[in-house]
N, C-alpha and C. Protein backbone atom coordinates (compact mmCIF):
# COMPACT_ATOMS: atom_id res chain seq x y z
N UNK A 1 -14.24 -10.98 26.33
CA UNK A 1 -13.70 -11.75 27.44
C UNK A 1 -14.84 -12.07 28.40
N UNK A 2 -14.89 -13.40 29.09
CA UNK A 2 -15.68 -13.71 29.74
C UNK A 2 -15.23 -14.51 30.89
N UNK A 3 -15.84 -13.77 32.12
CA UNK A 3 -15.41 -14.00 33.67
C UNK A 3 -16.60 -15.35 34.06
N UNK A 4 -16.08 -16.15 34.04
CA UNK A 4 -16.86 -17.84 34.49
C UNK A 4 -16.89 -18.22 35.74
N UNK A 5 -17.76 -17.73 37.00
CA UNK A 5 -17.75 -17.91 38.19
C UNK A 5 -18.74 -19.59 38.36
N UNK A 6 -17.88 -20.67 38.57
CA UNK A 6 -18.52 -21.94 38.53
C UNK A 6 -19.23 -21.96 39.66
N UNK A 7 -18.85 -21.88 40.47
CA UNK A 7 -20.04 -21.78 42.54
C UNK A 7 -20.39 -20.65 42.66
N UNK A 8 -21.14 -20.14 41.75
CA UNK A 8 -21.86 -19.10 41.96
C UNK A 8 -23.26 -18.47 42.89
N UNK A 9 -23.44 -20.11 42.91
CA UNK A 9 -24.79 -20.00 44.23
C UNK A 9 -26.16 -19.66 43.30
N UNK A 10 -27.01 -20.45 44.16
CA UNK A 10 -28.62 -19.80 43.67
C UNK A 10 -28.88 -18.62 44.12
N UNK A 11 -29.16 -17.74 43.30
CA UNK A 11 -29.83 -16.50 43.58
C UNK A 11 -31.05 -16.61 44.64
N UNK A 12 -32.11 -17.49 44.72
CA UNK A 12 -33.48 -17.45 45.22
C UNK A 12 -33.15 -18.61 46.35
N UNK A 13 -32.09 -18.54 46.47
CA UNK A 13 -32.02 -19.90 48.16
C UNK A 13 -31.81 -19.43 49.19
N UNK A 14 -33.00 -19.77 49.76
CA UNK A 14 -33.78 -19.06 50.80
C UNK A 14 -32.85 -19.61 52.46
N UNK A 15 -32.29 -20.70 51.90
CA UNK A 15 -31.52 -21.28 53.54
C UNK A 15 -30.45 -20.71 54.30
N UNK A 16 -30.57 -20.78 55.17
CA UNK A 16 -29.79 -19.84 56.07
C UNK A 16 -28.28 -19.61 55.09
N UNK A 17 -27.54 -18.65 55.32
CA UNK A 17 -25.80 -18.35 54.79
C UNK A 17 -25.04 -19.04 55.73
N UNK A 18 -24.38 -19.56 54.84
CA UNK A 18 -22.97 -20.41 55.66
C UNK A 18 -21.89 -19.62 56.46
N UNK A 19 -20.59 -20.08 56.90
CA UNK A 19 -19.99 -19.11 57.62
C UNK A 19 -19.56 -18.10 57.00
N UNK A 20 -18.87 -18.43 55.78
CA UNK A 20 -18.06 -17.04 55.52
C UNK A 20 -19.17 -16.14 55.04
N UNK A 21 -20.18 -16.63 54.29
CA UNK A 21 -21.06 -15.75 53.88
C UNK A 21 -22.09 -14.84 55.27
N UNK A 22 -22.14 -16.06 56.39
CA UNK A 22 -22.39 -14.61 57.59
C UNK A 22 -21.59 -14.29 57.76
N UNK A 23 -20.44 -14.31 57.88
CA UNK A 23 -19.81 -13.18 58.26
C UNK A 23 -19.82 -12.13 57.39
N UNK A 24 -19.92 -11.88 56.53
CA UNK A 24 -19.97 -10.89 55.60
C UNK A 24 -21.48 -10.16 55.69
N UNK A 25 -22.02 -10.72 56.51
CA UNK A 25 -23.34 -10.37 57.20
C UNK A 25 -24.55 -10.46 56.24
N UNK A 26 -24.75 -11.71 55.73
CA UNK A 26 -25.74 -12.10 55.05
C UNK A 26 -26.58 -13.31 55.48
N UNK A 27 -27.98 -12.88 55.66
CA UNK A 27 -29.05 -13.69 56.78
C UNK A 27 -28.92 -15.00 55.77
N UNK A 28 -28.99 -15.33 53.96
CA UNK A 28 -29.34 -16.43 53.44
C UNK A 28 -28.29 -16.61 52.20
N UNK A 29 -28.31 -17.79 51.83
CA UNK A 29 -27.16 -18.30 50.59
C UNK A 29 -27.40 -17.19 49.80
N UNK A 30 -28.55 -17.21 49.33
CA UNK A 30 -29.59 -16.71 48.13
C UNK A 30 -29.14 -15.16 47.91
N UNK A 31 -29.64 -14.28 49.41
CA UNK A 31 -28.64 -13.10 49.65
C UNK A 31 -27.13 -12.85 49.24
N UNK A 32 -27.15 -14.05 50.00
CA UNK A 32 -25.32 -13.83 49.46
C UNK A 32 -24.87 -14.19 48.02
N UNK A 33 -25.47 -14.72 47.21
CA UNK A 33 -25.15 -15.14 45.77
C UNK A 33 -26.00 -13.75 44.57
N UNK A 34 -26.73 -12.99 45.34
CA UNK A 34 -27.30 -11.86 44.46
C UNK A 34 -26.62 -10.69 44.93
N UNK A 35 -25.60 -10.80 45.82
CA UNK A 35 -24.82 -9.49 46.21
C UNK A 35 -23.50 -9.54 45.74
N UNK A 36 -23.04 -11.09 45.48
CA UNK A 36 -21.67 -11.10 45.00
C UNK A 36 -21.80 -10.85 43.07
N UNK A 37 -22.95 -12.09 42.92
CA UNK A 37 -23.25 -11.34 41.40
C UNK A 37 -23.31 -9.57 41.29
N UNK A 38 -23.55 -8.96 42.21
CA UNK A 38 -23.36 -7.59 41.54
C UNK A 38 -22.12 -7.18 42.01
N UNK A 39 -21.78 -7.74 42.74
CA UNK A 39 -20.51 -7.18 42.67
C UNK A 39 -19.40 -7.31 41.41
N UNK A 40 -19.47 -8.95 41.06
CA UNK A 40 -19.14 -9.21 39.97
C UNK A 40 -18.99 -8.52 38.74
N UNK A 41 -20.31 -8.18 38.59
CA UNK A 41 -20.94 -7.67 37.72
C UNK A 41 -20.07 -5.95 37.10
N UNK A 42 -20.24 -5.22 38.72
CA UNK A 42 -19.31 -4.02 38.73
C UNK A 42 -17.86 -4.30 37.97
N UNK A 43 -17.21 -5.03 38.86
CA UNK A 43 -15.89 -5.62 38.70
C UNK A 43 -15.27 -5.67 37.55
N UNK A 44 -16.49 -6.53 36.72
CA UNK A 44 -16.34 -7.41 35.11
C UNK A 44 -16.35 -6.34 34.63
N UNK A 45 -17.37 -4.76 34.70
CA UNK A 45 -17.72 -3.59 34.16
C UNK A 45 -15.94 -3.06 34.15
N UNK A 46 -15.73 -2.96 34.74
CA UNK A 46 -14.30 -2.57 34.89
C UNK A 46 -13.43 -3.10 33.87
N UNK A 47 -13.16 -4.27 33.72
CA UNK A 47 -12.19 -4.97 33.06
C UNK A 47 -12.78 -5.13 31.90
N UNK A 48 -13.77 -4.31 31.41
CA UNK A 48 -14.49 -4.96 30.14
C UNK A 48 -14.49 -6.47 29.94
N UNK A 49 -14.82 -7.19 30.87
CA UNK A 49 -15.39 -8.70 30.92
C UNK A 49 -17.20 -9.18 30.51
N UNK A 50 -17.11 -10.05 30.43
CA UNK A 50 -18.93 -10.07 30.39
C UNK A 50 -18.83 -10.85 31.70
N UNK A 51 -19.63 -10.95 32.88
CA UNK A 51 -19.74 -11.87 34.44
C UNK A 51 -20.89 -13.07 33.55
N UNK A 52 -20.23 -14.46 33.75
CA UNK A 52 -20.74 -15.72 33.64
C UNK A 52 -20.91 -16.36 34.72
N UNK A 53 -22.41 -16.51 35.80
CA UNK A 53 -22.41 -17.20 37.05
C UNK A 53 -23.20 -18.77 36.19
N UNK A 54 -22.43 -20.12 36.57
CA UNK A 54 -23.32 -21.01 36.98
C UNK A 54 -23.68 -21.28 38.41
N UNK A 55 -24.96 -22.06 38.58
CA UNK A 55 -25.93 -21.67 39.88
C UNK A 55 -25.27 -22.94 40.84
N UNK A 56 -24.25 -23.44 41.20
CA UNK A 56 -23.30 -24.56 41.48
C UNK A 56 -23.05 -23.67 43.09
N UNK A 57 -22.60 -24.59 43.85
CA UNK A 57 -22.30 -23.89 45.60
C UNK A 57 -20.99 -24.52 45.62
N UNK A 58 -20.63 -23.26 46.53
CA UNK A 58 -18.97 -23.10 46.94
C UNK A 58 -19.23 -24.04 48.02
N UNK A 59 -17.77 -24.49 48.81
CA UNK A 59 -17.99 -25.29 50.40
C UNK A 59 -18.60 -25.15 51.49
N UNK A 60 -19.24 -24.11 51.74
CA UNK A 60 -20.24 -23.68 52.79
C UNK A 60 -21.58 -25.03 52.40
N UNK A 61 -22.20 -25.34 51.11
CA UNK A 61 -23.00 -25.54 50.88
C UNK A 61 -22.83 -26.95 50.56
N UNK A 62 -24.03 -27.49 49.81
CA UNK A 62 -23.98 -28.70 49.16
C UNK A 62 -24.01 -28.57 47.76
N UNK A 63 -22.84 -28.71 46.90
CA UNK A 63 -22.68 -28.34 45.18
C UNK A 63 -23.78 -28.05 44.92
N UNK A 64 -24.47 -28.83 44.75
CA UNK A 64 -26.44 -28.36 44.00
C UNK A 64 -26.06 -29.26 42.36
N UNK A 65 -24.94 -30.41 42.43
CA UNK A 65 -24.45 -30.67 41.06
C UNK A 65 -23.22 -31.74 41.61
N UNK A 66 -23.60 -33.09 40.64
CA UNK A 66 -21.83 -33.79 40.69
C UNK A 66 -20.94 -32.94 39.87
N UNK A 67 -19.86 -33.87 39.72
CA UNK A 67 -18.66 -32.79 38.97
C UNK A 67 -19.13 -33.37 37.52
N UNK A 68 -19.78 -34.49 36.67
CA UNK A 68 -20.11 -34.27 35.82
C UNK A 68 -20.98 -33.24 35.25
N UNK A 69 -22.42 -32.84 35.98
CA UNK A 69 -23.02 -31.68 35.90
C UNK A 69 -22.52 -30.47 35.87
N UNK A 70 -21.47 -30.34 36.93
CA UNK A 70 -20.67 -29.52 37.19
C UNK A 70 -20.21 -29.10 35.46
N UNK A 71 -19.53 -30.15 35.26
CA UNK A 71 -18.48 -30.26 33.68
C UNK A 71 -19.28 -29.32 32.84
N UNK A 72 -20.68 -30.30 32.79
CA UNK A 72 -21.18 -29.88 31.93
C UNK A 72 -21.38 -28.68 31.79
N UNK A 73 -22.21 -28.43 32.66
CA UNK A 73 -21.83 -26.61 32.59
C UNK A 73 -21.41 -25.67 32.27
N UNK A 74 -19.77 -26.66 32.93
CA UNK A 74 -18.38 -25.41 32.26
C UNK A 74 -18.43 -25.55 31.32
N UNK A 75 -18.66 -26.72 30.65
CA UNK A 75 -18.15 -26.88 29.28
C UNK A 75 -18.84 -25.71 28.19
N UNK A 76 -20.57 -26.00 28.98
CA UNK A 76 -21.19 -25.13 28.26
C UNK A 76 -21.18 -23.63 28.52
N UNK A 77 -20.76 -23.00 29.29
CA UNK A 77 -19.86 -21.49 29.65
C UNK A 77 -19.29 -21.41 28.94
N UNK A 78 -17.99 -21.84 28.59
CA UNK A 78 -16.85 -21.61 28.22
C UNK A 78 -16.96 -21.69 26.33
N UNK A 79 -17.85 -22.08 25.70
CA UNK A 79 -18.41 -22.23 24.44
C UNK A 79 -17.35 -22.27 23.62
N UNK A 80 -16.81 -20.96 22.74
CA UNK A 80 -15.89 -21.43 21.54
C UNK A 80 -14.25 -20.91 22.32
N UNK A 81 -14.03 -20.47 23.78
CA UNK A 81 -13.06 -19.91 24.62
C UNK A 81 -11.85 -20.57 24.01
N UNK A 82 -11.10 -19.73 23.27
CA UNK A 82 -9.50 -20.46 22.87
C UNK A 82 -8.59 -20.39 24.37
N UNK A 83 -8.61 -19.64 24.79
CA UNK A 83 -7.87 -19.48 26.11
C UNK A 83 -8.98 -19.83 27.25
N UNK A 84 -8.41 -20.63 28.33
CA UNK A 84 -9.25 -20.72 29.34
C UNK A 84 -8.05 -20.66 30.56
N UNK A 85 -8.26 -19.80 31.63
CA UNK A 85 -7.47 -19.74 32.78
C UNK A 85 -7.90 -20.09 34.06
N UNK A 86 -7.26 -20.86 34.56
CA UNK A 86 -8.16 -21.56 36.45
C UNK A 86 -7.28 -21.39 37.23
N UNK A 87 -7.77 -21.52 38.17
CA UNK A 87 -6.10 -21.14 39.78
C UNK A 87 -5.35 -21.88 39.30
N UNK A 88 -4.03 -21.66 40.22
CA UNK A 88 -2.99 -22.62 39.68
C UNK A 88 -1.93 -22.67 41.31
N UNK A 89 -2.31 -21.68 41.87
CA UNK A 89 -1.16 -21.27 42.90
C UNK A 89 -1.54 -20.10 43.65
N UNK A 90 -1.94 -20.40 44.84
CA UNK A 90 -1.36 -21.74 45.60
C UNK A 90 -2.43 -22.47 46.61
N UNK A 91 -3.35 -22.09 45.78
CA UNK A 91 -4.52 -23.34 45.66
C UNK A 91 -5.16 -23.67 47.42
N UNK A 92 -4.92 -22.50 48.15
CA UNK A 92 -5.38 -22.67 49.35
C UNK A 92 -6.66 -22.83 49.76
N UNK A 93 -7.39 -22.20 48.88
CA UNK A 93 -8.76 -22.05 48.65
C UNK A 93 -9.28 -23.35 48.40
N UNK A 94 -10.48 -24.30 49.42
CA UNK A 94 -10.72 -25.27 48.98
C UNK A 94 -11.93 -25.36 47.49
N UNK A 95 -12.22 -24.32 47.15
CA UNK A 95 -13.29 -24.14 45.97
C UNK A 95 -11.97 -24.20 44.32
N UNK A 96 -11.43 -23.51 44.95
CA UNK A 96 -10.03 -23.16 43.60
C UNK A 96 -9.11 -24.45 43.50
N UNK A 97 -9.14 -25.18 44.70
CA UNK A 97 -8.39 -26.52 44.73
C UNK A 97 -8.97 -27.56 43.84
N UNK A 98 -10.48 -27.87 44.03
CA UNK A 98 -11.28 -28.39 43.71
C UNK A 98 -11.26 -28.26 41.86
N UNK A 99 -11.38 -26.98 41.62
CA UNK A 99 -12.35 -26.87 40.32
C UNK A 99 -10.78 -27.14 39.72
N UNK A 100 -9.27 -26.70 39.90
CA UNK A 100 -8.09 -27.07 39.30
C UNK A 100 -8.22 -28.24 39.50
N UNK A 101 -8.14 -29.35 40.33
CA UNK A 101 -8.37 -30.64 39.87
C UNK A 101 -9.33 -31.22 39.05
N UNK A 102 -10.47 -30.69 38.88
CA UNK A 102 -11.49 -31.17 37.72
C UNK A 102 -11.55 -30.87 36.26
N UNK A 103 -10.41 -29.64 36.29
CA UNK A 103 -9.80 -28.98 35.08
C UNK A 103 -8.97 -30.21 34.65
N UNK A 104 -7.92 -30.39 35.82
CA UNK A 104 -6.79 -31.54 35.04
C UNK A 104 -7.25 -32.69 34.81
N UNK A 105 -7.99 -33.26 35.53
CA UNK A 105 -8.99 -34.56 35.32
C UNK A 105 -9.33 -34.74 34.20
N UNK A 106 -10.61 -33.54 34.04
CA UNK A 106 -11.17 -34.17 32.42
C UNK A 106 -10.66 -33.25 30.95
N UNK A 107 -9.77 -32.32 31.57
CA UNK A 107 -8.62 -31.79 30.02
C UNK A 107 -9.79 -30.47 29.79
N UNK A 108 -9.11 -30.20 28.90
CA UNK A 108 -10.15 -28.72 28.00
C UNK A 108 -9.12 -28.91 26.55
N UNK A 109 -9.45 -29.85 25.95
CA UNK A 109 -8.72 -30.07 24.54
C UNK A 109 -9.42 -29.33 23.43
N UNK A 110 -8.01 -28.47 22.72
CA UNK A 110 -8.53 -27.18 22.27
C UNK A 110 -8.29 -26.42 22.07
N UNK A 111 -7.81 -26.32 23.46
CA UNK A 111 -7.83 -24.51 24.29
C UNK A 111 -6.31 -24.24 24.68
N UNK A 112 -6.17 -23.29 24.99
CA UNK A 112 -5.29 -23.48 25.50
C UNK A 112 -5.27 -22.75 26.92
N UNK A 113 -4.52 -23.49 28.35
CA UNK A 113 -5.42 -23.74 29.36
C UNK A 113 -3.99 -22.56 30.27
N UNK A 114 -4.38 -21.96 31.03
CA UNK A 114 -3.14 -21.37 32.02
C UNK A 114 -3.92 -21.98 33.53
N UNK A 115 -2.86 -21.14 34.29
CA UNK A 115 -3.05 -21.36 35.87
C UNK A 115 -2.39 -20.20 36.18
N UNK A 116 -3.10 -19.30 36.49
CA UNK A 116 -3.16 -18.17 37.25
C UNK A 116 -2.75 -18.06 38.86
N UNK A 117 -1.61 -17.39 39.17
CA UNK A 117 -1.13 -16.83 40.90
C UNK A 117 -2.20 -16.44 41.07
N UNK A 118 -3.03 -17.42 42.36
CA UNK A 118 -4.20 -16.05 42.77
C UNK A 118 -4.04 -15.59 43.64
N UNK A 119 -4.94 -14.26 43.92
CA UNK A 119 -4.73 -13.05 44.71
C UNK A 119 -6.40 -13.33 45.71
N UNK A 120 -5.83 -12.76 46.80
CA UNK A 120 -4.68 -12.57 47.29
C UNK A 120 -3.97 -13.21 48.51
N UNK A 121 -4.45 -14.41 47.97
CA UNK A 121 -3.71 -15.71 48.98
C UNK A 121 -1.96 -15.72 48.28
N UNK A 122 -1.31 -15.63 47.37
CA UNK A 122 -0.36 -15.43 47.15
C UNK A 122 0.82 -14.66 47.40
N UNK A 123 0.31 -13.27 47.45
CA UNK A 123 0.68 -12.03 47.36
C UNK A 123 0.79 -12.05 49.70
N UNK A 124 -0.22 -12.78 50.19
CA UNK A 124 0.15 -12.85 51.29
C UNK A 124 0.77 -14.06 52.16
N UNK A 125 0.88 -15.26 51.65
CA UNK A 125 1.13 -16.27 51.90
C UNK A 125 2.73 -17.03 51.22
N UNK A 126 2.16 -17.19 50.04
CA UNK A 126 3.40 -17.89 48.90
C UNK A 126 3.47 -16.87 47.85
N UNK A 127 4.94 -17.24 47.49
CA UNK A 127 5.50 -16.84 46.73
C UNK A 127 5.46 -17.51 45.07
N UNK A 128 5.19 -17.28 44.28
CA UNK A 128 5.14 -18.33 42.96
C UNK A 128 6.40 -18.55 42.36
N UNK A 129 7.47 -19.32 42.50
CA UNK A 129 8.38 -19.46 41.87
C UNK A 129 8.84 -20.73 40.59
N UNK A 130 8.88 -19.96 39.81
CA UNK A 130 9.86 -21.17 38.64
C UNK A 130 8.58 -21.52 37.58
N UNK A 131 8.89 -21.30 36.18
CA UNK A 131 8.18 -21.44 35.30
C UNK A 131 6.69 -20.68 35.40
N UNK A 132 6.72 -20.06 35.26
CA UNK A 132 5.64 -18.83 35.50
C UNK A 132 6.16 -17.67 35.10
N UNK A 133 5.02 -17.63 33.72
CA UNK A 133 5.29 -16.59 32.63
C UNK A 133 4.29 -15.08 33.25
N UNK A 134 4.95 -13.75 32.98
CA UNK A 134 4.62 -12.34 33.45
C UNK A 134 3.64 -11.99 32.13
N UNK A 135 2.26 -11.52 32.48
CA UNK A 135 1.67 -11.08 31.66
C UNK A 135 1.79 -9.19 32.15
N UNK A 136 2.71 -8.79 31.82
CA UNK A 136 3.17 -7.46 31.42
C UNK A 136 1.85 -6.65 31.71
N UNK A 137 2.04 -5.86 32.46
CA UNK A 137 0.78 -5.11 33.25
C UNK A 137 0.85 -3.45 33.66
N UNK A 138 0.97 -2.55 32.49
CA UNK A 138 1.55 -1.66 32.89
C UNK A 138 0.73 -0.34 34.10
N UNK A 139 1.30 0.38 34.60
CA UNK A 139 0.59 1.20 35.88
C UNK A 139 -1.22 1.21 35.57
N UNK A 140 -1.31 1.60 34.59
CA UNK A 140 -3.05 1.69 34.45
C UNK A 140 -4.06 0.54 34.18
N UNK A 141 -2.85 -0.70 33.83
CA UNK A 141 -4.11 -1.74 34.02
C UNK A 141 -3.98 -2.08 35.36
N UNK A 142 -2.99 -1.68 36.18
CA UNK A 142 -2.83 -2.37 37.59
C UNK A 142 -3.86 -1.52 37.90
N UNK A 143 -4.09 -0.50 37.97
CA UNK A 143 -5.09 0.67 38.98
C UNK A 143 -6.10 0.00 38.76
N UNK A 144 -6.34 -0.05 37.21
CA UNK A 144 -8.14 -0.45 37.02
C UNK A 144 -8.41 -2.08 37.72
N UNK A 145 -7.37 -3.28 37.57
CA UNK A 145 -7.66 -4.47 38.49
C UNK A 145 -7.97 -3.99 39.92
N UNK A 146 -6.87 -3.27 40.66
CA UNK A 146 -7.41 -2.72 42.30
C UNK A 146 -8.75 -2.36 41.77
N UNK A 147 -9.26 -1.17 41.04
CA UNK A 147 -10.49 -0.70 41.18
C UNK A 147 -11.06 -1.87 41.33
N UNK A 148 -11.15 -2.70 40.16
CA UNK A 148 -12.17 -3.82 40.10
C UNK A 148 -12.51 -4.69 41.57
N UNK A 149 -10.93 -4.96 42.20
CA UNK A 149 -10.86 -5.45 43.37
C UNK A 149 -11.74 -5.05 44.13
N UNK A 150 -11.53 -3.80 44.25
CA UNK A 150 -12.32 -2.70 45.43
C UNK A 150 -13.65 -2.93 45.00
N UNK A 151 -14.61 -3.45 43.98
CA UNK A 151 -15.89 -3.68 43.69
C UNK A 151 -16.27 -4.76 44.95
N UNK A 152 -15.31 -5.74 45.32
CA UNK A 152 -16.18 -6.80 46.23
C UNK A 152 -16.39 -6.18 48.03
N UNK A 153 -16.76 -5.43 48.06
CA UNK A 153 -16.92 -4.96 49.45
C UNK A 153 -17.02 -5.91 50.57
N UNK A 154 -18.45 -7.24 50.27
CA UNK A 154 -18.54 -7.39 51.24
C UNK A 154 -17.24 -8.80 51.41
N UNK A 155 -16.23 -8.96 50.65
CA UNK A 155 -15.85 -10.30 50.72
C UNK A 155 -14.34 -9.42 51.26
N UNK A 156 -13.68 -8.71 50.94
CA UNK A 156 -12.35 -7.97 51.03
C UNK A 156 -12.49 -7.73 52.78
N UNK A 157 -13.17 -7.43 53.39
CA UNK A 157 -12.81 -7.50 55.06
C UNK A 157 -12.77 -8.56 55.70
N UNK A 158 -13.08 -9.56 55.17
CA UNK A 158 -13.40 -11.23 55.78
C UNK A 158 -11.77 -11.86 55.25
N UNK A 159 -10.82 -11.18 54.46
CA UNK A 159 -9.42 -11.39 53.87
C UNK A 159 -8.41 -11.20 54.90
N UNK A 160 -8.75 -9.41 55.09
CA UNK A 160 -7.36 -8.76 55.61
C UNK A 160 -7.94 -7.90 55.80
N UNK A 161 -7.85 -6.80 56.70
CA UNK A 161 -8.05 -5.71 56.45
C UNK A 161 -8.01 -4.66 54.94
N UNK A 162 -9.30 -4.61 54.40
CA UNK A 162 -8.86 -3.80 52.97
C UNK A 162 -7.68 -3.32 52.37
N UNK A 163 -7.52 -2.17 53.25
CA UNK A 163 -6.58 -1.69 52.50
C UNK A 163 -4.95 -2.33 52.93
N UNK A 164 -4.74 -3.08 53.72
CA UNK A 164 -3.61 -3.70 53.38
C UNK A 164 -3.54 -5.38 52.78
N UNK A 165 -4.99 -5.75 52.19
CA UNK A 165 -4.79 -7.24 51.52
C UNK A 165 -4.76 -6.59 50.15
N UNK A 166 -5.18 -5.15 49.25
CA UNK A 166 -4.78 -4.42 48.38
C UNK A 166 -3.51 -4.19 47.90
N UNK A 167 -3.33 -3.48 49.06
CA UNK A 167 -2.20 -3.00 48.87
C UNK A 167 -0.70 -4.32 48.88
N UNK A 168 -1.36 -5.25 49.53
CA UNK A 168 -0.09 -6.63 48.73
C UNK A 168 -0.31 -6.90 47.82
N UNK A 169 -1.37 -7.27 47.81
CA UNK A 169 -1.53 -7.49 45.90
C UNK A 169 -1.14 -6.91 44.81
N UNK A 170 -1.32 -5.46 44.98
CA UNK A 170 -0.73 -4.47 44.38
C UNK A 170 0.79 -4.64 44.68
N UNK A 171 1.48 -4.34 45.26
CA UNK A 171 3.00 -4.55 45.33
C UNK A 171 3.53 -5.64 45.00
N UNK A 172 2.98 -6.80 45.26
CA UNK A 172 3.15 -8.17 44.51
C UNK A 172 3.45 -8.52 42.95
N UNK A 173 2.51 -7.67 42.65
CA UNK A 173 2.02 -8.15 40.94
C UNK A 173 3.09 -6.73 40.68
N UNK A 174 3.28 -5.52 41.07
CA UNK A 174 4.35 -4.48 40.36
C UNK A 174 5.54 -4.82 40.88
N UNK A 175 5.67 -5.58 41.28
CA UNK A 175 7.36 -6.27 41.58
C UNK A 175 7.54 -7.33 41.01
N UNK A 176 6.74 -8.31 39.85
CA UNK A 176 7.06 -8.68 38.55
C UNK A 176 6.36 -8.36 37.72
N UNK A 177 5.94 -7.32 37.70
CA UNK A 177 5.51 -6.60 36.60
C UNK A 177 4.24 -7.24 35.78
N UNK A 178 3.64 -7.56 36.89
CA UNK A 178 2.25 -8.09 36.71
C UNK A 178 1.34 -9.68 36.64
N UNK A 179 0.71 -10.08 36.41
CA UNK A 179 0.29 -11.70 37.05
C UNK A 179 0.97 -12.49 36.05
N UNK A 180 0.86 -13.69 37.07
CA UNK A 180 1.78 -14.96 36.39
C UNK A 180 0.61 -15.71 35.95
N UNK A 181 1.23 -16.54 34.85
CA UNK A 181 0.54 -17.32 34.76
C UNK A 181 1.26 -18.82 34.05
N UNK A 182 1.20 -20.04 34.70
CA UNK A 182 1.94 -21.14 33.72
C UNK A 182 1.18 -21.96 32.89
N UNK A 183 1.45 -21.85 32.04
CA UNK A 183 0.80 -22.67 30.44
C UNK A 183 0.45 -24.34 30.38
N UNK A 184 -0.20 -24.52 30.13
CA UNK A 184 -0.17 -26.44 30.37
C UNK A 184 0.48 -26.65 28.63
């Protein structure tokens, strides 16, 4: 399994950090894209994932890429991937808004594509209702996702307070018995 972070940021960019990334108290992009890769990295360790960064910028920045480059990219990430999953709901996030519209735009014919409830704009905001299938999640894969969660330190206080943007998520996903996801 492989975790495909598309705005992953340049590691070596030296220009000042944008807002959310100071706030998380990081002097440069560059900083902030070699601290989230390890966090990642932890995270993916957890879920037995492999972490896939392309070097592309979230909205703080300037892409570093059109959305064809962009494409290309994914395309080339994602290599022989029968399943591929992107946000789906409820898309508050202007980076997750973005890359789901460039998903539906140019297709992933092939594959077969979901849209994932993400966390934890969901779990605190909206509710996902109607056609959205339960991927069955029993007590110990939920613990090990929190663990994984708990890998992003510096991004989880800039949310909610830790332990209660967790702890919705967690109660969220065990009150249907684990993440949704709807099928294209």
């Amino acid at each position: 399994m492989r975790v495909v972070t598309v705005l992953a940021g340049d590691p070596a960019a030296d220009h000042p950090a944008g807002e959310w990334d100071a706030g998380a108290g990081f002097r440069t992009a560059g900083e902030a894209a070699r601290v989230r890769r390890a966090e990642d990295e932890l995270a993916c360790r957890d879920l037995g994932a492999r972490p896939l960064w392309l070097p592309f910028n979230d909205h703080q920045y300037p892409r570093g890429g059109d959305d064809g480059t962009i494409w290309a990219g994914l395309e080339d990430a994602l290599g022989g991937a029968e399943t591929v999953l992107v946000p789906g709901h409820p898309l508050m996030h202007p980076d997750h808004a973005w890359l789901e519209r460039l998903v539906r735009a140019r297709g992933l014919p092939g594959r077969r594509v979901g849209r994932y409830v993400e966390q934890p704009y969901a779990s605190a905001w909206s509710h996902a209702s109607g056609g959205w299938t339960v991927l069955g999640a029993a007590a110990p894969h939920r613990l090990t996702k929190l663990r994984a969660c708990r890998r992003y330190r510096t991004q989880l206080p800039l949310m909610a307070p830790e332990a209660r943007s967790l702890w919705r998520l967690t109660r969220y996903e065990a009150s249907r018995g684990g993440e949704c996801v709807r099928w294209d």
